[in-house]
Protein backbone atom coordinates (compact mmCIF):
# COMPACT_ATOMS: atom_id res chain seq x y z
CA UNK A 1 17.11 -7.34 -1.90
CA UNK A 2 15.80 -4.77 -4.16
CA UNK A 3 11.83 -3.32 -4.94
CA UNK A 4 11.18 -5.50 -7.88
CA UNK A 5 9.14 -2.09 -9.29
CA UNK A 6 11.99 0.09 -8.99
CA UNK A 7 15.13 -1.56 -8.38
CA UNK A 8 15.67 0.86 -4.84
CA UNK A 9 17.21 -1.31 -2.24
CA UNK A 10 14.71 -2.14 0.05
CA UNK A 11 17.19 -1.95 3.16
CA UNK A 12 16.64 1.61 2.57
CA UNK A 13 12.84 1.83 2.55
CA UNK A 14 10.88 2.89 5.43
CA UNK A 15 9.66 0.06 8.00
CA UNK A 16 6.05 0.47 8.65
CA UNK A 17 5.30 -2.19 11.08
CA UNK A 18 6.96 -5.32 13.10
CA UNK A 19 5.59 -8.22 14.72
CA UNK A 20 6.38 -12.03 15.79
CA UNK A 21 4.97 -14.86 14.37
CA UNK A 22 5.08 -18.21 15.05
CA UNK A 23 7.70 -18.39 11.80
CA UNK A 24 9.46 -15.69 13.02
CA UNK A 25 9.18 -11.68 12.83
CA UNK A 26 7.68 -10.33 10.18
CA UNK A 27 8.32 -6.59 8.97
CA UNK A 28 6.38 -4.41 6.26
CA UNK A 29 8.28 -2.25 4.66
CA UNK A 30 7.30 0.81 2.09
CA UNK A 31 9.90 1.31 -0.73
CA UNK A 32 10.38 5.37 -2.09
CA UNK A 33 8.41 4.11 -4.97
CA UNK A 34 5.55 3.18 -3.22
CA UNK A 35 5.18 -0.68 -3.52
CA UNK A 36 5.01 -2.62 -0.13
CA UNK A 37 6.78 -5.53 0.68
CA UNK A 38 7.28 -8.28 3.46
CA UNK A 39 10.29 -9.10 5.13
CA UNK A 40 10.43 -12.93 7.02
CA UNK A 41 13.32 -13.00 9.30
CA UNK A 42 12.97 -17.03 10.60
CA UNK A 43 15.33 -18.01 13.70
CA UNK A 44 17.85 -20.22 13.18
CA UNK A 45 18.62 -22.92 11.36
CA UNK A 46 15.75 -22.16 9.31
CA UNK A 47 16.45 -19.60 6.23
CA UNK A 48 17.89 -16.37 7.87
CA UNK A 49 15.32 -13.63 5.95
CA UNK A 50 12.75 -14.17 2.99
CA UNK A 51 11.75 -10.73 1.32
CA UNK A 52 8.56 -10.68 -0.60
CA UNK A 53 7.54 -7.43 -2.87
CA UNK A 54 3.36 -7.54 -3.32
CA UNK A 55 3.29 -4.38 -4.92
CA UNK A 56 2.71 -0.49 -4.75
CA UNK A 57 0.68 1.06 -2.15
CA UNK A 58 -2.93 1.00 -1.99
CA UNK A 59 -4.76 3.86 -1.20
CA UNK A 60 -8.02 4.04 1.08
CA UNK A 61 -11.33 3.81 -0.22
């Protein structure tokens, strides 16, 4: 999937955190650009990985 901001494939953006779920393991993932999104990956036989792009990075404040 790509960064719907920027087109950059997100398989090359920088994984920020990990955990499991109860629907599976869910990763957060920060594209060059700077928008954030959320990868689902969801065991079998369920649909193998749902990427979702919320946006570009917050900052603190």
């Amino acid at each position: 999937m790509r960064c719907t901001e920027c087109g950059w494939p997100l398989s090359e953006g920088e994984t920020i955190s990990t955990h499991r779920t109860s629907e599976g393991q869910v990763s957060y993932l920060r594209c060059p650009c700077g928008a954030i999104a959320v990868r689902l990956r969801q065991p079998p036989p369920s649909t193998p990985v749902i990427d979702v792009v919320v946006g570009r990075g917050l900052t603190a404040g």
